[in-house]
N, C-alpha and C. Protein backbone atom coordinates (compact mmCIF):
# COMPACT_ATOMS: atom_id res chain seq x y z
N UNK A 1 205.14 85.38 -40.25
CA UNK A 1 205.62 84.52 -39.18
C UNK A 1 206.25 83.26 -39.74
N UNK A 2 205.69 82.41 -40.65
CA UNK A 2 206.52 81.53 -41.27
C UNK A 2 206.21 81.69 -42.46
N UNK A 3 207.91 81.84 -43.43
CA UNK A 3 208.20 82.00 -44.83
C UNK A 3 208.02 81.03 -45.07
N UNK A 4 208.78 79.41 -44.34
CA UNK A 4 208.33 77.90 -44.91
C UNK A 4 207.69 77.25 -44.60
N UNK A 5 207.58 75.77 -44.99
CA UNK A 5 206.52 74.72 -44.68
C UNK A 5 208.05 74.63 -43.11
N UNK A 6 209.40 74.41 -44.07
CA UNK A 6 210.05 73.64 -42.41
C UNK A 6 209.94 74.77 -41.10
N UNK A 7 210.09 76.24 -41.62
CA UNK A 7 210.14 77.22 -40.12
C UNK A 7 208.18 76.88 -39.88
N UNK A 8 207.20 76.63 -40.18
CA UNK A 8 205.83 76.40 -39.47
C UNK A 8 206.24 74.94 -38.92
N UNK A 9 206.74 74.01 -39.41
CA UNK A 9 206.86 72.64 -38.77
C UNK A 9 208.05 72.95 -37.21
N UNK A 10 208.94 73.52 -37.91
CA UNK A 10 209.75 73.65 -36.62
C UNK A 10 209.07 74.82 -35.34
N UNK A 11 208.34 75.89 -35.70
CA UNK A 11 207.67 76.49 -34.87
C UNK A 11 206.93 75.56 -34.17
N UNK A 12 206.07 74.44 -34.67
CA UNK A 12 205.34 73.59 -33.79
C UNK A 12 205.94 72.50 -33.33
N UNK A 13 207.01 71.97 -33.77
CA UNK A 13 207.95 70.64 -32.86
C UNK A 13 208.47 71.06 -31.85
N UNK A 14 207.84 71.72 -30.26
CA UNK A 14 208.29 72.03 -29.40
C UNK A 14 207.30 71.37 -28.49
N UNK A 15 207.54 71.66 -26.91
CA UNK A 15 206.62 71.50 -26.23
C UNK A 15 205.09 72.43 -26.36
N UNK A 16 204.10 71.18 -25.86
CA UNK A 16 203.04 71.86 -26.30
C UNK A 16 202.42 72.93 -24.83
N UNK A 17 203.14 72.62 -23.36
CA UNK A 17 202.83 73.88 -22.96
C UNK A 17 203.89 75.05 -23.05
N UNK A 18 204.78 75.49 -24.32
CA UNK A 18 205.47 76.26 -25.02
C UNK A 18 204.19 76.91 -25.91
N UNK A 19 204.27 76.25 -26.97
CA UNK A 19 203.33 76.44 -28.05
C UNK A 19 202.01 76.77 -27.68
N UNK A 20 201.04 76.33 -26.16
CA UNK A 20 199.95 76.62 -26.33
C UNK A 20 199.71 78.36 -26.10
N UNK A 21 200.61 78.53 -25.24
CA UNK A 21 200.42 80.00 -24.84
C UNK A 21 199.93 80.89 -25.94
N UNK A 22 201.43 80.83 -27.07
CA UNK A 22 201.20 81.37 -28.11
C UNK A 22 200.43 81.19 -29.35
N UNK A 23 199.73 79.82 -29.65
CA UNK A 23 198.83 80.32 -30.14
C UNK A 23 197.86 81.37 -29.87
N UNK A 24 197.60 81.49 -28.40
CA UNK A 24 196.43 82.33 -27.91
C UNK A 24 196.62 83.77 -28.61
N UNK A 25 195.42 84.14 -29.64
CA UNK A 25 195.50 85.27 -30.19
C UNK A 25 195.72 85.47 -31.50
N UNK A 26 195.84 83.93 -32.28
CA UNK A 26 196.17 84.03 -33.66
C UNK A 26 194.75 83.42 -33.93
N UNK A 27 194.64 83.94 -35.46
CA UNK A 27 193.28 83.98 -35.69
C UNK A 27 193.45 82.00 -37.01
N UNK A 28 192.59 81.24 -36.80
CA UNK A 28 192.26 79.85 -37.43
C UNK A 28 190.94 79.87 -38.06
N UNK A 29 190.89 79.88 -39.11
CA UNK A 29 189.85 79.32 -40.10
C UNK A 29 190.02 77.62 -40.42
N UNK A 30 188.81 77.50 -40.73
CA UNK A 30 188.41 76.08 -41.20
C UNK A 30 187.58 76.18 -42.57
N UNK A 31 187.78 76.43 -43.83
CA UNK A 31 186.97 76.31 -45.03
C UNK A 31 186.27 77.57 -44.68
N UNK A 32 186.91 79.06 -43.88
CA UNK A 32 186.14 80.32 -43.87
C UNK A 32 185.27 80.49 -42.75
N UNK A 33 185.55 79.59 -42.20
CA UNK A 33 185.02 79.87 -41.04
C UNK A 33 186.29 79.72 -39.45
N UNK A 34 185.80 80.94 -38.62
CA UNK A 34 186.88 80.79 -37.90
C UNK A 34 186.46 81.45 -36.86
N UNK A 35 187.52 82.23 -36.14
CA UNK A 35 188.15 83.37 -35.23
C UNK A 35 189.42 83.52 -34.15
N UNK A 36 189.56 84.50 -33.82
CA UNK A 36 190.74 84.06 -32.75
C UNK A 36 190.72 83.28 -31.89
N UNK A 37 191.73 82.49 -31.57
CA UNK A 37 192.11 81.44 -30.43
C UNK A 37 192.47 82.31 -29.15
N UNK A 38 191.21 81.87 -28.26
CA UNK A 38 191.13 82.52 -27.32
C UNK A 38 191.55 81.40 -25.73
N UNK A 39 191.38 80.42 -26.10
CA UNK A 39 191.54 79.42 -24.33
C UNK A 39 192.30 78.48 -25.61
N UNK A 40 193.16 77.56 -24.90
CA UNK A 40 193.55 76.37 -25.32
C UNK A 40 194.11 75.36 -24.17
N UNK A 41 194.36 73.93 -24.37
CA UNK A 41 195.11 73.31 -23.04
C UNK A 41 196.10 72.65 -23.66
N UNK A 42 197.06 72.28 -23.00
CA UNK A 42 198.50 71.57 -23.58
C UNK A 42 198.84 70.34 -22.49
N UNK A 43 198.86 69.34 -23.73
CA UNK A 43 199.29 67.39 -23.05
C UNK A 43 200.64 67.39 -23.73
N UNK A 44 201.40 66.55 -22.59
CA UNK A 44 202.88 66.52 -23.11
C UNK A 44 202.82 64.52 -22.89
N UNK A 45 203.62 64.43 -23.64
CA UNK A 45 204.11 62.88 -24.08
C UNK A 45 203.84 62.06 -22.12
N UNK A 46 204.27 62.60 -21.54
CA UNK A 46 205.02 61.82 -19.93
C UNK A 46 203.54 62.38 -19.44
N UNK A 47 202.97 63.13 -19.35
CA UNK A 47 201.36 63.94 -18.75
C UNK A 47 200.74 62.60 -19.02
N UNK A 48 200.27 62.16 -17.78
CA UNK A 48 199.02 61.32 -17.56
C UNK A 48 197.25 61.66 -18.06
N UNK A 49 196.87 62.67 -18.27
CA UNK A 49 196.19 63.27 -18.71
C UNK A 49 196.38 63.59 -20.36
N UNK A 50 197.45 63.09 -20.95
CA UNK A 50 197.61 62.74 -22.06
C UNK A 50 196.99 61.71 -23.16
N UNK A 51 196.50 61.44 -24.16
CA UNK A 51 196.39 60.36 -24.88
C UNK A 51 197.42 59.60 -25.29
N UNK A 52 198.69 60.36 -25.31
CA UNK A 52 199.73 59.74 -25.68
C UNK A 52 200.28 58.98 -24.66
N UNK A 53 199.88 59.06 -23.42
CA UNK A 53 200.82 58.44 -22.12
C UNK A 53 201.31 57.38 -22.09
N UNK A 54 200.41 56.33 -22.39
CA UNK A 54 200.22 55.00 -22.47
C UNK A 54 201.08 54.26 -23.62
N UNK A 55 201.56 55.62 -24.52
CA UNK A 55 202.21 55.14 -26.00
C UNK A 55 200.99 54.85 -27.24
N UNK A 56 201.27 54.99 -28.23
CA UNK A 56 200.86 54.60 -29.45
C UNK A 56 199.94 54.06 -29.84
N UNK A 57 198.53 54.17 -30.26
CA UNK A 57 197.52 53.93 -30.38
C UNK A 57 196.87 54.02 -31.62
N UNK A 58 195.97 53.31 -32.43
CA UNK A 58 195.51 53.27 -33.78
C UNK A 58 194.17 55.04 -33.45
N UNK A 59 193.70 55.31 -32.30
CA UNK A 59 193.56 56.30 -32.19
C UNK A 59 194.12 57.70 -32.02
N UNK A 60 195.43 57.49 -31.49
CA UNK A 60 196.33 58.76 -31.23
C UNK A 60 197.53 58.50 -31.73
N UNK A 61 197.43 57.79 -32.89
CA UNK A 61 198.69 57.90 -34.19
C UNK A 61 199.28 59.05 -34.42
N UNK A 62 197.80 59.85 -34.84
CA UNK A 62 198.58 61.32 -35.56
C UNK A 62 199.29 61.88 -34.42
N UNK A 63 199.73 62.01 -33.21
CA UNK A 63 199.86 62.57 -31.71
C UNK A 63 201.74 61.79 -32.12
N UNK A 64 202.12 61.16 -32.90
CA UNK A 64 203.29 60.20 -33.11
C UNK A 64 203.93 60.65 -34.33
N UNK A 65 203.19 61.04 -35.35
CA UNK A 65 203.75 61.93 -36.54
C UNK A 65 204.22 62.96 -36.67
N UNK A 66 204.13 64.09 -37.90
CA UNK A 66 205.06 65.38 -37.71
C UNK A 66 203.78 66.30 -37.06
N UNK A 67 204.71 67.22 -36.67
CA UNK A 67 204.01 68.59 -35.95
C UNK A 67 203.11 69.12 -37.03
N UNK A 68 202.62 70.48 -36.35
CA UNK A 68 201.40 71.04 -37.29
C UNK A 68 200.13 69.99 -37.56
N UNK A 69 199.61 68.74 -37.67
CA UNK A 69 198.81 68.21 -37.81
C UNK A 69 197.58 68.10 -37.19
N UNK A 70 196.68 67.96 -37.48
CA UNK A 70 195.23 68.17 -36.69
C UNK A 70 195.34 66.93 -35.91
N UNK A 71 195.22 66.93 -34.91
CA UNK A 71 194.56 65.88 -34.01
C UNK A 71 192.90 65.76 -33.92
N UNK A 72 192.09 64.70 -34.61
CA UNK A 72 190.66 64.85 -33.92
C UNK A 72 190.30 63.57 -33.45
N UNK A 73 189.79 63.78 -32.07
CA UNK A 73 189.01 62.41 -31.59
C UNK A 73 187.94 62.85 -31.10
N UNK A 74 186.88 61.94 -30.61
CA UNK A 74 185.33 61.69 -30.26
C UNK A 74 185.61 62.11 -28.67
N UNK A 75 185.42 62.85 -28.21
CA UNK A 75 185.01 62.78 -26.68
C UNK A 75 183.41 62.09 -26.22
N UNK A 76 183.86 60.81 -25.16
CA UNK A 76 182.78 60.97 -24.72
C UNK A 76 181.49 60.24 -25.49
N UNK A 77 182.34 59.79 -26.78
CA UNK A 77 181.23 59.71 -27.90
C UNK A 77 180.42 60.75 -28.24
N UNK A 78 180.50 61.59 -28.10
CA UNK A 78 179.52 62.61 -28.19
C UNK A 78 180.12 63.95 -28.97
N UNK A 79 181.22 64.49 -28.80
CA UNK A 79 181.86 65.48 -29.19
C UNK A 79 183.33 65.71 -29.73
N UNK A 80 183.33 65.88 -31.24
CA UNK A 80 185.08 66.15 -31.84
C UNK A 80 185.74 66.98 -30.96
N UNK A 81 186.37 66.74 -30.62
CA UNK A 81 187.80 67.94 -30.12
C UNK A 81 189.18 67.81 -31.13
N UNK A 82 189.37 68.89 -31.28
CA UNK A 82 190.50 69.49 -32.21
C UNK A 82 191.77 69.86 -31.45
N UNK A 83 192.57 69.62 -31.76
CA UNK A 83 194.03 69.69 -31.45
C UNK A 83 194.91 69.71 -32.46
N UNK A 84 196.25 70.68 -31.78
CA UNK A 84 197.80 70.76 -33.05
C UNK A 84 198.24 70.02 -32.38
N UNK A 85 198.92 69.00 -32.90
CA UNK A 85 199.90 68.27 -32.92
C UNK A 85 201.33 69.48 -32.84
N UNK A 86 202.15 68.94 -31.62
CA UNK A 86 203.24 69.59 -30.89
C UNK A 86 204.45 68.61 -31.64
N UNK A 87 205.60 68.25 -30.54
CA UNK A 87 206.61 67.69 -30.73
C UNK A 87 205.76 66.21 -30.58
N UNK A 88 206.42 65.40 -30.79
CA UNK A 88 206.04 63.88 -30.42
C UNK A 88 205.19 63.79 -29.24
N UNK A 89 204.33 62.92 -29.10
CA UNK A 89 203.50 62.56 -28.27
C UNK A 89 202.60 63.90 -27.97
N UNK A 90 202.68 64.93 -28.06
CA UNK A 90 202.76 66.18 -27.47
C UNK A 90 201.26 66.69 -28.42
N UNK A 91 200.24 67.58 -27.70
CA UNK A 91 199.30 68.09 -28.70
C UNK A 91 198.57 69.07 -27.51
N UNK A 92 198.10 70.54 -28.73
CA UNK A 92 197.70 71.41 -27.76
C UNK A 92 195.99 71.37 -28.59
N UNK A 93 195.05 71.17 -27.01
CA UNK A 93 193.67 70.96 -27.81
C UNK A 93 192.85 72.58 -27.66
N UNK A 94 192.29 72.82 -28.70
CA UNK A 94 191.48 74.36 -28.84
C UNK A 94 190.63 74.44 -28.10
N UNK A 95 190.31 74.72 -27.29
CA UNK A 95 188.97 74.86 -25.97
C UNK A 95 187.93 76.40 -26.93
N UNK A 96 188.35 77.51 -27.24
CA UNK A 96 187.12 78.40 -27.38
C UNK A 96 188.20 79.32 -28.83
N UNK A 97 186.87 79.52 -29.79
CA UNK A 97 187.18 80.75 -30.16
C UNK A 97 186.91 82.18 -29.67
N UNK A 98 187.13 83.00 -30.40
CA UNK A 98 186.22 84.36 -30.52
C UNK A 98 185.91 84.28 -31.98
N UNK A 99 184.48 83.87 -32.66
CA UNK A 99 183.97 84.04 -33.66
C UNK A 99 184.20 85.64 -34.56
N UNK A 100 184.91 85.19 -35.49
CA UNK A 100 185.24 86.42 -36.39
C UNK A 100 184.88 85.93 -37.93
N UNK A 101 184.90 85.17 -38.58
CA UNK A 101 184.52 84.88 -40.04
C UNK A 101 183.42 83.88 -40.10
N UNK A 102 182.88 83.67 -41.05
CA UNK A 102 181.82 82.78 -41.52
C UNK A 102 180.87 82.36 -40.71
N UNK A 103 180.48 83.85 -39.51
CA UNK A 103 179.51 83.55 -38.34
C UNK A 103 178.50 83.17 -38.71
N UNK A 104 177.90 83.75 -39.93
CA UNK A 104 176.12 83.39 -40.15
C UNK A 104 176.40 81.46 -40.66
N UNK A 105 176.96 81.12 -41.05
CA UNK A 105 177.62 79.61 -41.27
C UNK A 105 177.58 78.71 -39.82
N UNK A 106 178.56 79.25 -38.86
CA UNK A 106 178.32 79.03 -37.61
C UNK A 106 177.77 78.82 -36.76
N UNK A 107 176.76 80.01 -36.64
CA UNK A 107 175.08 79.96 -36.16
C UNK A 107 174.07 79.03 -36.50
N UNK A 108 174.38 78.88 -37.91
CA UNK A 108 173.10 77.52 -39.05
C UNK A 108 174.46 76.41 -38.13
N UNK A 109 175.25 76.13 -37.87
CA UNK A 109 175.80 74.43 -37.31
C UNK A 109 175.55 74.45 -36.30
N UNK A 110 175.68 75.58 -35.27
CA UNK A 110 175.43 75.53 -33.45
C UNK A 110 173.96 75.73 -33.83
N UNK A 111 172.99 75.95 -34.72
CA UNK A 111 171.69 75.90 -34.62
C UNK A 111 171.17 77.39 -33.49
N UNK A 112 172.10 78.53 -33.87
CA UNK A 112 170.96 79.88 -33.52
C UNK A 112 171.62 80.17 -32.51
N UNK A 113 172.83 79.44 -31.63
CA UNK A 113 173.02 79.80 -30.37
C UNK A 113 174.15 80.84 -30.00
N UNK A 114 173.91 81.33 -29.34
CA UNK A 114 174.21 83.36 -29.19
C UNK A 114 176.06 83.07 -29.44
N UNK A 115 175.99 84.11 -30.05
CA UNK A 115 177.75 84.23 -30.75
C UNK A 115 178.91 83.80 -29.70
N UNK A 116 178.26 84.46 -28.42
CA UNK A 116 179.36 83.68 -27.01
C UNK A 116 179.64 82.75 -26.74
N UNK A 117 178.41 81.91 -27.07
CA UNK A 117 178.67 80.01 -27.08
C UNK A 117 179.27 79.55 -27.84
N UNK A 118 179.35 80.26 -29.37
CA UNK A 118 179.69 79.41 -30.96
C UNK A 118 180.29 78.57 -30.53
N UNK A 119 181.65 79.05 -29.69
CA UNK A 119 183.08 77.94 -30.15
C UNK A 119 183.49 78.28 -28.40
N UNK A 120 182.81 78.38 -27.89
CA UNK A 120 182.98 78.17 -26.45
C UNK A 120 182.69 76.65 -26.04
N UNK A 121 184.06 76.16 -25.83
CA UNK A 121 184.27 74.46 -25.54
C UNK A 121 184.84 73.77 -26.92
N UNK A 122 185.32 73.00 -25.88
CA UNK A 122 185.88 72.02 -27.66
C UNK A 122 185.32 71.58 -28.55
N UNK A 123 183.52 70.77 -28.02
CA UNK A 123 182.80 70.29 -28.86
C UNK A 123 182.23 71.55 -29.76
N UNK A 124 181.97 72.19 -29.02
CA UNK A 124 181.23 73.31 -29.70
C UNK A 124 181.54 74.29 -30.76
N UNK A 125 183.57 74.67 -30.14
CA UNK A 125 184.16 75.08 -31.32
C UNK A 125 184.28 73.90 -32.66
N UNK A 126 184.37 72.77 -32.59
CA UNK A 126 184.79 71.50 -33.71
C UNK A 126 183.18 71.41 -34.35
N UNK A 127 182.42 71.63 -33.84
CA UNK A 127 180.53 71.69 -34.67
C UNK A 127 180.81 72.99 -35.06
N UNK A 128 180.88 73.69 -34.80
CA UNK A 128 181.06 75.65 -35.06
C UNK A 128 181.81 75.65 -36.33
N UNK A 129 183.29 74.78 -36.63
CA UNK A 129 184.20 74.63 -37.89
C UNK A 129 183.68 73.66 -39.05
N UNK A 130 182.62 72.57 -37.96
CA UNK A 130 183.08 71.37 -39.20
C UNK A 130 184.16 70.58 -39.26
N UNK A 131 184.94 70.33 -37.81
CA UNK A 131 186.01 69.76 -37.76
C UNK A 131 185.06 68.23 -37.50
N UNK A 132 185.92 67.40 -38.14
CA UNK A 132 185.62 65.78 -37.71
C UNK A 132 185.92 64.84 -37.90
N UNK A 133 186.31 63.70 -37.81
CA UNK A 133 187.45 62.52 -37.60
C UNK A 133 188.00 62.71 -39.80
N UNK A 134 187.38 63.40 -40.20
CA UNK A 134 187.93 63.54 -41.89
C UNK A 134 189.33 64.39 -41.39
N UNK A 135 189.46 65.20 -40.80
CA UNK A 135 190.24 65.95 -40.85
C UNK A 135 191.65 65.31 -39.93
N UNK A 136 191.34 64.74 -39.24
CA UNK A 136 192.33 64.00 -38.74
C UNK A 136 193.53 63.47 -39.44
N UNK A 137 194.96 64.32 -39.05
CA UNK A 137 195.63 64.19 -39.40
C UNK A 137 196.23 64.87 -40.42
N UNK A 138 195.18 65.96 -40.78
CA UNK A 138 195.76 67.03 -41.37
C UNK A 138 196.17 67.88 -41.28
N UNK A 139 197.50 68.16 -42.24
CA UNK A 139 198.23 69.32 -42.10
C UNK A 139 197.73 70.65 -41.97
N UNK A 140 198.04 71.81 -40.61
CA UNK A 140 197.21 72.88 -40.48
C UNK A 140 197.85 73.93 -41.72
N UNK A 141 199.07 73.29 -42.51
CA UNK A 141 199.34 74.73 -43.80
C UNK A 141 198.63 73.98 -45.11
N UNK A 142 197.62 72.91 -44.59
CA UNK A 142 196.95 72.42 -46.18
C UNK A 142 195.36 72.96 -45.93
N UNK A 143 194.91 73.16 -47.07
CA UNK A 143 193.51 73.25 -47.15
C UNK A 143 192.58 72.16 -46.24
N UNK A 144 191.75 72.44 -45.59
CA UNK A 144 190.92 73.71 -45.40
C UNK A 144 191.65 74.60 -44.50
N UNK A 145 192.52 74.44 -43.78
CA UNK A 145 192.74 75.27 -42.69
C UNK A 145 194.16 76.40 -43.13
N UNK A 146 194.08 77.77 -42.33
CA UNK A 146 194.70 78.99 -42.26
C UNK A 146 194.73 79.32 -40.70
N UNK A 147 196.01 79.47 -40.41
CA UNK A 147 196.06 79.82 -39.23
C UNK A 147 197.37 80.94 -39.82
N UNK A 148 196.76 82.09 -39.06
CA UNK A 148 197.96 83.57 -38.55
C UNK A 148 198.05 83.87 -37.42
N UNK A 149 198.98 84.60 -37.62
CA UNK A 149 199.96 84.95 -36.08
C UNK A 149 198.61 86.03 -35.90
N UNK A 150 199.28 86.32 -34.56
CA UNK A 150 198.11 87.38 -33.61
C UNK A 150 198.77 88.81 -34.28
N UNK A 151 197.34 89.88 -34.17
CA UNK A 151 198.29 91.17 -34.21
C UNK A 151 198.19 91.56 -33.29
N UNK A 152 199.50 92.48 -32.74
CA UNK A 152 199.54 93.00 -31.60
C UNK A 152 199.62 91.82 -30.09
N UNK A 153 199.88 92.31 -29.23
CA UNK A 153 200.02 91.77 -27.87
C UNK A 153 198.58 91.32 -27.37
N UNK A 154 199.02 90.39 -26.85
CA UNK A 154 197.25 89.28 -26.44
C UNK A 154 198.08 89.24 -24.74
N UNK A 155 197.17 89.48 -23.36
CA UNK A 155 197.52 89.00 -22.25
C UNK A 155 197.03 87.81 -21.98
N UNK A 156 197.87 87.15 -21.66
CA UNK A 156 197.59 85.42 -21.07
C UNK A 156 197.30 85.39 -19.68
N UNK A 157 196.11 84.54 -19.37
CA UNK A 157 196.55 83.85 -18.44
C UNK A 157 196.24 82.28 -18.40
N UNK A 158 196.61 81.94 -16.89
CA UNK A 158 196.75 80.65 -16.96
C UNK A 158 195.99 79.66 -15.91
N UNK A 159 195.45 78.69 -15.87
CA UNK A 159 195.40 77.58 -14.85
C UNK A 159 194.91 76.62 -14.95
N UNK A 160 194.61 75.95 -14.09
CA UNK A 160 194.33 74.04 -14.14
C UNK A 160 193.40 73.78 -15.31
N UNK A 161 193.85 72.66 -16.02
CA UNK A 161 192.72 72.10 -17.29
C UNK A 161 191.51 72.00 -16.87
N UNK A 162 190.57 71.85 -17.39
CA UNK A 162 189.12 71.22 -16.96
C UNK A 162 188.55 70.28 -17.63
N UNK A 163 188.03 69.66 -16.82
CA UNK A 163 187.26 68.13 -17.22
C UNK A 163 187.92 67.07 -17.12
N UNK A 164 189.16 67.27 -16.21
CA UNK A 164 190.19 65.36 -16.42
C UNK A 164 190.26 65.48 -15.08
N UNK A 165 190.43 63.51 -15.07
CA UNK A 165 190.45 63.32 -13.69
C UNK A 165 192.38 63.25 -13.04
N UNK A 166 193.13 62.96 -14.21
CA UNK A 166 194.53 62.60 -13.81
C UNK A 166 194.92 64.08 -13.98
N UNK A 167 195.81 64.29 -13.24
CA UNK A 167 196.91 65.94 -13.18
C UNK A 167 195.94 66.84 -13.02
N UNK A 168 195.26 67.02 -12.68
CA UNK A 168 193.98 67.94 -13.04
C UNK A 168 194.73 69.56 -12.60
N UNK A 169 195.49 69.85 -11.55
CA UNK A 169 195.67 70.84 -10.91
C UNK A 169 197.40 71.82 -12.23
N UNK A 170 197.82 70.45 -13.05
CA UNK A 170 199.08 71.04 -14.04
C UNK A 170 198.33 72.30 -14.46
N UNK A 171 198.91 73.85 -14.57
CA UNK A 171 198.43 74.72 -15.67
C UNK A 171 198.81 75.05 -16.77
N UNK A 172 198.29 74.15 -17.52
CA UNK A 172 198.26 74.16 -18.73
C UNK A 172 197.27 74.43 -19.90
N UNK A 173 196.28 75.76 -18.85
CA UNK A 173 195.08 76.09 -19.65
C UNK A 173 195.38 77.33 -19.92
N UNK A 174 195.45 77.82 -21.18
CA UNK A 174 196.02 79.44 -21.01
C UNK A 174 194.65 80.05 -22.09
N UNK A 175 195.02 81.19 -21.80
CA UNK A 175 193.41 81.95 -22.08
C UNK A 175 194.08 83.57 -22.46
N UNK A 176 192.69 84.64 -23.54
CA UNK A 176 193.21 85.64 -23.36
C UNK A 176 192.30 86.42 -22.48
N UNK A 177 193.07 86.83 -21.39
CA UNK A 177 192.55 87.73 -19.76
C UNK A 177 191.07 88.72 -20.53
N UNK A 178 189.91 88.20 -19.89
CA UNK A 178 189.13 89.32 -19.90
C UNK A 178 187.94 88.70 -21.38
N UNK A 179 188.37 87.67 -21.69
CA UNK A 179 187.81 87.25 -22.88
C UNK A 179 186.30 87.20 -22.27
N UNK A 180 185.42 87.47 -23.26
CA UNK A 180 183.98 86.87 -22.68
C UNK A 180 183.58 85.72 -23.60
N UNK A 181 184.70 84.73 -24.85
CA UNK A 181 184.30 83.48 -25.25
C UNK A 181 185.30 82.83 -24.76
N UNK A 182 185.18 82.62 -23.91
CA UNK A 182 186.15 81.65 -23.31
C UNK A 182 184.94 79.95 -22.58
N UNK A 183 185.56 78.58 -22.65
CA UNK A 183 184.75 78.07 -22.26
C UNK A 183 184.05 78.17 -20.58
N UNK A 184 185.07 79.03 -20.14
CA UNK A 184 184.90 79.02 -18.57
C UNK A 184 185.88 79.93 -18.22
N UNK A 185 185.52 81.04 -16.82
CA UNK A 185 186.01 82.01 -16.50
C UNK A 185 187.87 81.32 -15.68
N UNK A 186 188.41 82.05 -15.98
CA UNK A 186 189.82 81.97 -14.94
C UNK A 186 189.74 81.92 -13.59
């Protein structure tokens, strides 16, 4: 899917509800630990429900730099959430895997809890990887991270984000149909 560093940068300098769809179904490791991207949500630069809305922030810098880059911030104080950095302002955040590599790893960070939960939710997938404000701002074609295209055809679907109070009803939550790790049913 990409021969270069510029066709992976230009694959991701688009809109991020473009890009979120299609990630759904490609498989992301973190230092060997991973699985397919199964739910994701997409904030665009002008989206009120954005971090970027407001403009430029010593927290949502990387959201202002080049594409492909990890976005991580604290939800809540309580929980990393992980995001690709899209076109400018623009970032699509990972809501659930489907656990496929470095599960017994996984299990010892979520502490035992059944393979459906691992990376079901943002916090849960970013404790599940080991994602955390270190990674911020890193490039997804540099170490630790591997992301591949999907094989074969993944069905999408789609609808309203969850957990925000601004735009709440935009669909910009896309998912693969029928998943049972997803953070929440369609």
């Amino acid at each position: 899917m990409f021969d270069s560093l510029m066709e992976w940068m230009h694959w991701f300098a688009r809109p991020a509800h473009i890009v979120a769809p299609e990630l759904v179904g490609m498989s992301l490791e973190v230092d060997g630990t991973g699985g397919l991207i199964v739910e994701v949500e997409a904030y665009e630069r002008d989206d009120p429900a954005s971090h970027s809305f407001r403009g430029r922030t010593t927290r949502n810098s990387v959201m202002f730099g080049p594409p492909a880059r990890a976005y991580v911030y604290r939800s809540y104080g309580l929980h990393w959430c992980f995001n690709i950095v899209c076109e400018e302002g623009s970032a699509v955040l990972l809501r659930a895997l489907e656990p496929r590599s470095g599960v017994a790893t996984m299990r010892i960070r979520r502490r035992g809890i059944s393979d459906r939960l691992l990376c079901a939710g943002p916090g849960r997938l970013a404790e599940a990887l080991a994602i955390d404000a270190d990674l911020n701002g890193v490039a997804l074609f540099d170490a630790p991270f591997s992301l591949r295209p999907a094989i074969g055809r993944v069905d999408i679907v789609s609808g309203p984000r969850i957990g925000i109070k601004k735009a709440p009803d935009v669909p910009w939550r896309f998912g693969a149909a029928n998943s049972i790790f997803l953070s929440r049913p369609f």
